[in-house]
Protein backbone atom coordinates (compact mmCIF):
# COMPACT_ATOMS: atom_id res chain seq x y z
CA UNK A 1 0.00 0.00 0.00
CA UNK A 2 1.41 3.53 -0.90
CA UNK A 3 2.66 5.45 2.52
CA UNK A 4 -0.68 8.39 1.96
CA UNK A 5 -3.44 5.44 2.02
CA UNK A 6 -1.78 3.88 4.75
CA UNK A 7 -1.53 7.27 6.59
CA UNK A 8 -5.09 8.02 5.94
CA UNK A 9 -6.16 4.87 6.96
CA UNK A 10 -4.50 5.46 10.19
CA UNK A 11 -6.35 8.57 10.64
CA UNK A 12 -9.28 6.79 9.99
CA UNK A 13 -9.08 3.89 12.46
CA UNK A 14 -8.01 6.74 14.81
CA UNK A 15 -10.95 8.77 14.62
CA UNK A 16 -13.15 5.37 14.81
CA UNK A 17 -11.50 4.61 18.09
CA UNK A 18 -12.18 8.59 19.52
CA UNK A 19 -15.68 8.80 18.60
CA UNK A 20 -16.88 5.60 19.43
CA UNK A 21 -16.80 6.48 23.18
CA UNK A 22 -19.85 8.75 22.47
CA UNK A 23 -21.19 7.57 19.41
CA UNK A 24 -20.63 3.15 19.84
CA UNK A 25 -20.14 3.06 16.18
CA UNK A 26 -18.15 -0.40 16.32
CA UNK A 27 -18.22 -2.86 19.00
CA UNK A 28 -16.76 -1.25 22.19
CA UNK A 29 -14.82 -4.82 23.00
CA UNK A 30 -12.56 -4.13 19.82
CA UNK A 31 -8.80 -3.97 20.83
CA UNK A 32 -6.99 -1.14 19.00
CA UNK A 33 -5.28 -4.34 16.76
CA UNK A 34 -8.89 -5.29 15.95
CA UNK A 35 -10.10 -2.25 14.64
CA UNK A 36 -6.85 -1.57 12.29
CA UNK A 37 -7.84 -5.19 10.86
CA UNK A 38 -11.21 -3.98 9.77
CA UNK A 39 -10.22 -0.69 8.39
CA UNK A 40 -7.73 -2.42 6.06
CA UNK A 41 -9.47 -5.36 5.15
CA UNK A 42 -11.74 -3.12 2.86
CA UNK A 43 -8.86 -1.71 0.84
CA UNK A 44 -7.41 -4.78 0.74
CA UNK A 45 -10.68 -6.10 -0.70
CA UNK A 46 -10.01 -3.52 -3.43
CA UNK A 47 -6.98 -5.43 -4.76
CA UNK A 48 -8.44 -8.74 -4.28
CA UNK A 49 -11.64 -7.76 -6.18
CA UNK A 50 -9.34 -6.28 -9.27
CA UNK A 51 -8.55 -9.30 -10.88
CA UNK A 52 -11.31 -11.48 -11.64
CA UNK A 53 -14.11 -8.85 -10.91
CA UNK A 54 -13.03 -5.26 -12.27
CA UNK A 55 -14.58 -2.11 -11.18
CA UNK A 56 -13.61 0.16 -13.96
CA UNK A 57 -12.57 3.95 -13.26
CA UNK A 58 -15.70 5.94 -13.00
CA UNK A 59 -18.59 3.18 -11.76
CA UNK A 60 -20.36 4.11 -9.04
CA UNK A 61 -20.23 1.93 -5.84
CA UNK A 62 -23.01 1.73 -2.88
CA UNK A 63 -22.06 1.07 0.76
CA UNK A 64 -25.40 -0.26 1.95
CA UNK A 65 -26.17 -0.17 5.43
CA UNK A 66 -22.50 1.91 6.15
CA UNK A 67 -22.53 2.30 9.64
CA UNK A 68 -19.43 3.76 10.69
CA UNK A 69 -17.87 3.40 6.92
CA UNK A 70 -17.09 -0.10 6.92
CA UNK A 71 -16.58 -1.08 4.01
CA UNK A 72 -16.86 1.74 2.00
CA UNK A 73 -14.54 4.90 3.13
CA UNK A 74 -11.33 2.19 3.51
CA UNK A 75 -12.19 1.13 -0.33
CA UNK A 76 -13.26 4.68 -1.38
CA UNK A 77 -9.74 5.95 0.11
CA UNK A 78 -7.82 3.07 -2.26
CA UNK A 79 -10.03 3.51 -5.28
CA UNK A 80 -9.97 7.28 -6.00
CA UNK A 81 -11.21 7.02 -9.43
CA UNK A 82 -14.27 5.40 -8.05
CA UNK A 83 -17.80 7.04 -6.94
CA UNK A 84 -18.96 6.02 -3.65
CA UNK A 85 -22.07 6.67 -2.24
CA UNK A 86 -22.37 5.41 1.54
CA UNK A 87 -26.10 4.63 2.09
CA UNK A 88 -27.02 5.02 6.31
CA UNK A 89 -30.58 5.28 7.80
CA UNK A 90 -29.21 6.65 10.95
CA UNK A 91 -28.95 10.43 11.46
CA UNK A 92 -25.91 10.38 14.13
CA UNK A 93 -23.92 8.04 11.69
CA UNK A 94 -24.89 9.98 8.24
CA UNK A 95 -22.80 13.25 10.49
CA UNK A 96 -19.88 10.92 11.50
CA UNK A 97 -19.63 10.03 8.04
CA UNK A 98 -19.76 13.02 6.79
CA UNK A 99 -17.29 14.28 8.98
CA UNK A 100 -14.57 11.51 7.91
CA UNK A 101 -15.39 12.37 4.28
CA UNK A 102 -13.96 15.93 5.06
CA UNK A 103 -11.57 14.78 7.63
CA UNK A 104 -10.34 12.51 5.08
CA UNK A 105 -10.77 14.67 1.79
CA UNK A 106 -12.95 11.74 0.25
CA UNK A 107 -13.64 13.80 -2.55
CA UNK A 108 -14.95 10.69 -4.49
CA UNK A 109 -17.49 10.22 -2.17
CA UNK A 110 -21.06 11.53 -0.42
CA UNK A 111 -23.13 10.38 2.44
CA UNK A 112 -26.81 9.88 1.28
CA UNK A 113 -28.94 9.52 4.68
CA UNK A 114 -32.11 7.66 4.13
CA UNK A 115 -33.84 3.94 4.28
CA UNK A 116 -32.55 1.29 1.32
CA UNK A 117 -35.98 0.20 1.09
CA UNK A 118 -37.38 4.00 -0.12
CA UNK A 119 -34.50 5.02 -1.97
CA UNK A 120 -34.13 1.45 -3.81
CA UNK A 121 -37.24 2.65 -5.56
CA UNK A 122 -36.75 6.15 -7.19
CA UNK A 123 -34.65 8.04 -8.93
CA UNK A 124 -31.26 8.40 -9.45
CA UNK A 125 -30.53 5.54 -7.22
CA UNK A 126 -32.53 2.70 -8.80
CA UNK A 127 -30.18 0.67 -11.18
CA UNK A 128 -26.83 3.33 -10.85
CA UNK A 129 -24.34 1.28 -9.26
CA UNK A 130 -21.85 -1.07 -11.00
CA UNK A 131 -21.33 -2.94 -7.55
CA UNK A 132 -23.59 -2.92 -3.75
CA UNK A 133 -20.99 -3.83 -1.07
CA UNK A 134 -22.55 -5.10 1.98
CA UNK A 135 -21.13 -6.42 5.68
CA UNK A 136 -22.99 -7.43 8.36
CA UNK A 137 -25.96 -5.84 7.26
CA UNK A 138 -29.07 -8.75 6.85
CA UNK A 139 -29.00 -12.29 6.34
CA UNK A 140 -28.33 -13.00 2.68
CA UNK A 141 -31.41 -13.38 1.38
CA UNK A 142 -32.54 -9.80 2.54
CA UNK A 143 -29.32 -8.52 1.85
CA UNK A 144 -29.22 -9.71 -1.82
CA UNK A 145 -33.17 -8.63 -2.15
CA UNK A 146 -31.97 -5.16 -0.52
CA UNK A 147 -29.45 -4.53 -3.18
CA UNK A 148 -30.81 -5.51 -6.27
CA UNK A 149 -32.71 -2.11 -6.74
CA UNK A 150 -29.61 -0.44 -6.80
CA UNK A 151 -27.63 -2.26 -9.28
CA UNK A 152 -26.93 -1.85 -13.24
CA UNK A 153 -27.43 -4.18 -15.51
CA UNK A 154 -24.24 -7.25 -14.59
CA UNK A 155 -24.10 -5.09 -11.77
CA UNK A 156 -22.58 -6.88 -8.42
CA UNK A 157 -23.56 -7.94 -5.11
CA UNK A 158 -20.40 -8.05 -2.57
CA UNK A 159 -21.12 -9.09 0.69
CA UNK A 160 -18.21 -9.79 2.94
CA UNK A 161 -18.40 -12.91 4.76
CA UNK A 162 -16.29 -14.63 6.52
CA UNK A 163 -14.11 -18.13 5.44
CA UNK A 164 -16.38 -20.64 6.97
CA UNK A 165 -19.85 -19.32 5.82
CA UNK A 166 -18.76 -18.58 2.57
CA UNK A 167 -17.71 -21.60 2.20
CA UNK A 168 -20.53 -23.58 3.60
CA UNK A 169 -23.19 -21.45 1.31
CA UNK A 170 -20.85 -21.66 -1.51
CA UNK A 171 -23.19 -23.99 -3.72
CA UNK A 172 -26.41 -21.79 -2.44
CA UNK A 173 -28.71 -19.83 -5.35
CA UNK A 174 -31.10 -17.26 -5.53
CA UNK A 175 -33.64 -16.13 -7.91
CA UNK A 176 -32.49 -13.24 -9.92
CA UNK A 177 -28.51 -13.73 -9.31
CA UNK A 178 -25.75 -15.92 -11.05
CA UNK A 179 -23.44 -18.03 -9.15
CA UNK A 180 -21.83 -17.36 -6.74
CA UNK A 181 -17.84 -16.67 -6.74
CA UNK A 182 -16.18 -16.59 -3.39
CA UNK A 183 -12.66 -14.38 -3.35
CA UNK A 184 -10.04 -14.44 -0.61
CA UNK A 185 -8.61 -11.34 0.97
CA UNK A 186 -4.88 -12.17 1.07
CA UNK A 187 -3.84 -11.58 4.88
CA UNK A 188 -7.29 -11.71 6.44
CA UNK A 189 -10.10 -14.36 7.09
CA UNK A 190 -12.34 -12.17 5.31
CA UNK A 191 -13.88 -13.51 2.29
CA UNK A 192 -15.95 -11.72 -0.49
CA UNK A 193 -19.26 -13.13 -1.91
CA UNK A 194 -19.43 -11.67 -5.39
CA UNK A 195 -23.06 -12.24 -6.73
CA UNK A 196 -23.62 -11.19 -10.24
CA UNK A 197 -27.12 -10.01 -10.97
CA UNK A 198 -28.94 -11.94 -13.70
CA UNK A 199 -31.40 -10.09 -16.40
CA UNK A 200 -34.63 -10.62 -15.40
């Protein structure tokens, strides 16, 4: 990773750590070693996902369900030539992230504050997103049902998972979606669901 993204990332983790006292915007049992694995597992992601999946300079990318930024300021910091929109429904997280998005200069990205369920149905948001990234956000039938609004045409579905129930869902299908491809984030346990979404 180049010495700025690291940096930033730093910052990042930093600020996580500060304003979680008042805000709990990750679990409060997190050791400081803990957090710095989830902030760069995301930007890691971004190199893993290069290869066999390419996000091309310019797509637009939805955090859904962003919480405190997870995954999508880490990725937005390591993908500059990327849009990314960070979807939240809650009012005190839509001001944290719009203070890291300052903070951080995140000029490829904005904060849109609302419910996926009302904004999955009008415009601009319905079908404007190359990819939907997703963690921890509904069990993956919701979650895929959730993002499909959002998506372009071959648009995908990333949920990250984690090794063992990726791997046990592996064979699973869903109406609407392609297969699914499971890739590995080298250096974490983290693994990435990509689910293409089928024409209807």
């Amino acid at each position: 990773m180049a010495p700025d993204l690291v940096d930033r990332l730093v910052s990042y983790g930093e600020d996580l750590l500060r304003f979680n006292r008042g805000q709990n915007l990750i679990s409060r049992r997190l050791s400081t070693a803990a957090v710095a694995k989830i902030v760069v597992e995301p930007a890691l992601a971004a190199l893993a996902l290069s290869g066999e999946f390419p996000i091309s300079d310019g797509d637009h990318v939805l955090d859904l369900g962003s919480g405190a930024g997870l995954p999508g300021i880490p990725f937005a910091m390591s993908r500059p030539d990327v849009v990314v929109v960070l979807l939240e429904r809650r009012a005190s997280r839509c001001q944290f992230l719009n203070r890291e998005k300052m903070a951080l200069a995140l000029d490829n990205t904005s904060v849109l504050c609302g419910d996926a369920v009302d904004l999955g149905s009008i415009e601009p948001w319905v079908g404007s997103f190359a990819a939907v990234f997703m963690k921890a956000l509904a069990p993956r039938p919701a979650a895929l049902s959730m993002a499909r609004p959002f998506l372009a045409a071959n648009g995908l579905a990333v949920i990250f998972s984690s090794a063992e129930s990726a791997a046990t869902d592996s064979e699973e299908s869903h109406d609407g979606w392609g297969g699914v491809t499971t890739v590995s984030v080298e250096g974490s346990d983290t693994v990435l669901e990509v689910w293409p979404a089928r024409s209807a």
